[in-house]
Protein backbone atom coordinates (compact mmCIF):
# COMPACT_ATOMS: atom_id res chain seq x y z
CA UNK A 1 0.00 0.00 0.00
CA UNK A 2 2.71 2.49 0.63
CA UNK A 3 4.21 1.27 -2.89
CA UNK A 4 1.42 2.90 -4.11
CA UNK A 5 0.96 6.12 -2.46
CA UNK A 6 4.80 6.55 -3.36
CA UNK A 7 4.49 5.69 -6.75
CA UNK A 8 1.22 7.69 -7.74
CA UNK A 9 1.59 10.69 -5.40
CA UNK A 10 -1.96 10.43 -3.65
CA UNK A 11 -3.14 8.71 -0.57
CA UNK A 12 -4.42 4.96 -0.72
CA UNK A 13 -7.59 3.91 1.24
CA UNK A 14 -7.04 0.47 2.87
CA UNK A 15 -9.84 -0.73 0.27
CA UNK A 16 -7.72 -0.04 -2.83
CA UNK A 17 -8.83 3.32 -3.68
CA UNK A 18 -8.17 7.37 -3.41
CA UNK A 19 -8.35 7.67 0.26
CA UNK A 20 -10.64 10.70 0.73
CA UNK A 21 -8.34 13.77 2.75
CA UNK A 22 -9.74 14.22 6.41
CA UNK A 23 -12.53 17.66 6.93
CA UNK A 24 -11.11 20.83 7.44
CA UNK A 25 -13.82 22.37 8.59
CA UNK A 26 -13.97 21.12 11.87
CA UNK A 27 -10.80 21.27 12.98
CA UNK A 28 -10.59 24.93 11.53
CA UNK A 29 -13.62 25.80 13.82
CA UNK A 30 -12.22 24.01 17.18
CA UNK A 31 -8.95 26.30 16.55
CA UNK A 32 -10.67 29.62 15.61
CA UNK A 33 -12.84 28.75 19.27
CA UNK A 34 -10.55 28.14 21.29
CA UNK A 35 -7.77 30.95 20.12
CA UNK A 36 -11.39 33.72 20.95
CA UNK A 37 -11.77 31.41 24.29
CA UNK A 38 -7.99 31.47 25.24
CA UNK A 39 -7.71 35.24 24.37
CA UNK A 40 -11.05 36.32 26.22
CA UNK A 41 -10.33 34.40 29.42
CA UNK A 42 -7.16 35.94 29.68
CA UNK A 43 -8.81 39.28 28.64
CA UNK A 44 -11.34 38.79 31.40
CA UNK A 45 -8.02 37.30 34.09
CA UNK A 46 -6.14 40.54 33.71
CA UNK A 47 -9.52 42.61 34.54
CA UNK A 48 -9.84 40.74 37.05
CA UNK A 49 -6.58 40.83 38.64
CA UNK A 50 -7.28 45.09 38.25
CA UNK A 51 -5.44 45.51 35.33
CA UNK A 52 -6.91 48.49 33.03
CA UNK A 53 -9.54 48.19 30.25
CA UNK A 54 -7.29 48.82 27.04
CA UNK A 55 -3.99 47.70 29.10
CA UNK A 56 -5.46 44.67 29.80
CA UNK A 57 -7.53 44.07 26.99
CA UNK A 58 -3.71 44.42 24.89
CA UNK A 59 -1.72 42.64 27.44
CA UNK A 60 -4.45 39.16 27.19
CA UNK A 61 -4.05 39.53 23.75
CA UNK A 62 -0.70 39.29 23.56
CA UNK A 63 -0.75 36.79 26.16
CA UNK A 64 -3.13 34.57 24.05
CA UNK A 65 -0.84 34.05 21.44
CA UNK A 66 1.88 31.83 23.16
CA UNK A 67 -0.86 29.80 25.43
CA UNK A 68 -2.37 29.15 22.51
CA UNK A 69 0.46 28.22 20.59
CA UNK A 70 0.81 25.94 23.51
CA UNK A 71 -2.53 24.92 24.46
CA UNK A 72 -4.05 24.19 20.65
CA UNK A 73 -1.47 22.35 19.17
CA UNK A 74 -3.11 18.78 18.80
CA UNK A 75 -5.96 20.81 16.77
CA UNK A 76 -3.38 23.10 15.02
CA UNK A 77 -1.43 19.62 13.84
CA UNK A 78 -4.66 18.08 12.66
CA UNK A 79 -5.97 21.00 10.71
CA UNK A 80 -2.11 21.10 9.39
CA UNK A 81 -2.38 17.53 7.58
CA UNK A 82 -5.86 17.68 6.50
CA UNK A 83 -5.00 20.96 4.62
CA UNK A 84 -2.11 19.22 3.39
CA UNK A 85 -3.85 16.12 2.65
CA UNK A 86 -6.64 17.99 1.22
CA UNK A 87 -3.36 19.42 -1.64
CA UNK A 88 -2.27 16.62 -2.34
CA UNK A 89 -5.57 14.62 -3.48
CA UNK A 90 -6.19 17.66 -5.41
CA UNK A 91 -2.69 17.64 -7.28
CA UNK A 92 -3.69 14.23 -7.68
CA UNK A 93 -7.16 14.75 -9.20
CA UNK A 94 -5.08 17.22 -11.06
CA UNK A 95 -2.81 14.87 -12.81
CA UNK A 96 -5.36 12.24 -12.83
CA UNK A 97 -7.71 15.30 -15.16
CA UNK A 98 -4.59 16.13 -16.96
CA UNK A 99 -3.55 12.60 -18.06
CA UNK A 100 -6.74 11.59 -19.05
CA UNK A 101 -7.45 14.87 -21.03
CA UNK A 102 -3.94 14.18 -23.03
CA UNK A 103 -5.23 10.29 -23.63
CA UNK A 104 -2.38 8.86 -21.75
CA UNK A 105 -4.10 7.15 -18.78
């Protein structure tokens, strides 16, 4: 099976055929959420702790974008390989159009 994602440059499903790429969608939405969530609770900490409105408000912002760098990386990885997945079926379809368009497959 690896033979043949090697030698055709798109992903094999264990049945035989083009393995369909993973969503994007969701794992797009799960980041986007929790980088708002991580950046508002820390918004809302450093309010809390008596920190100024606009201080505060820039400070948790700037705060949010290590801890989430941090805290979201299992979603960040998986949204990573679908998009990546999601290229290289369609530089597969691609070829596959191209090929078939020039009668050679």
């Amino acid at each position: 099976m690896a033979e043949n994602e090697q030698m055709s440059g798109a992903p094999v499903s264990p049945a035989g055929g083009a393995a369909t790429p993973p969503k994007i969608l969701p794992w797009l939405v799960i980041y986007v959420a929790g980088r708002f969530a991580i950046a508002a609770a820390l918004v809302l900490v450093l309010w809390w702790v008596g920190l100024g409105s606009f201080p505060g408000l820039l400070f948790g912002l700037l705060l949010s974008m290590p801890v989430s760098f941090l805290l979201l990386r299992p979603s960040r990885d998986r949204l990573t390989e679908a998009l990546a997945a999601r290229a290289v079926a369609r530089r597969a379809a691609k070829d596959d159009l191209r090929n078939r368009l020039s009668g050679e497959g």
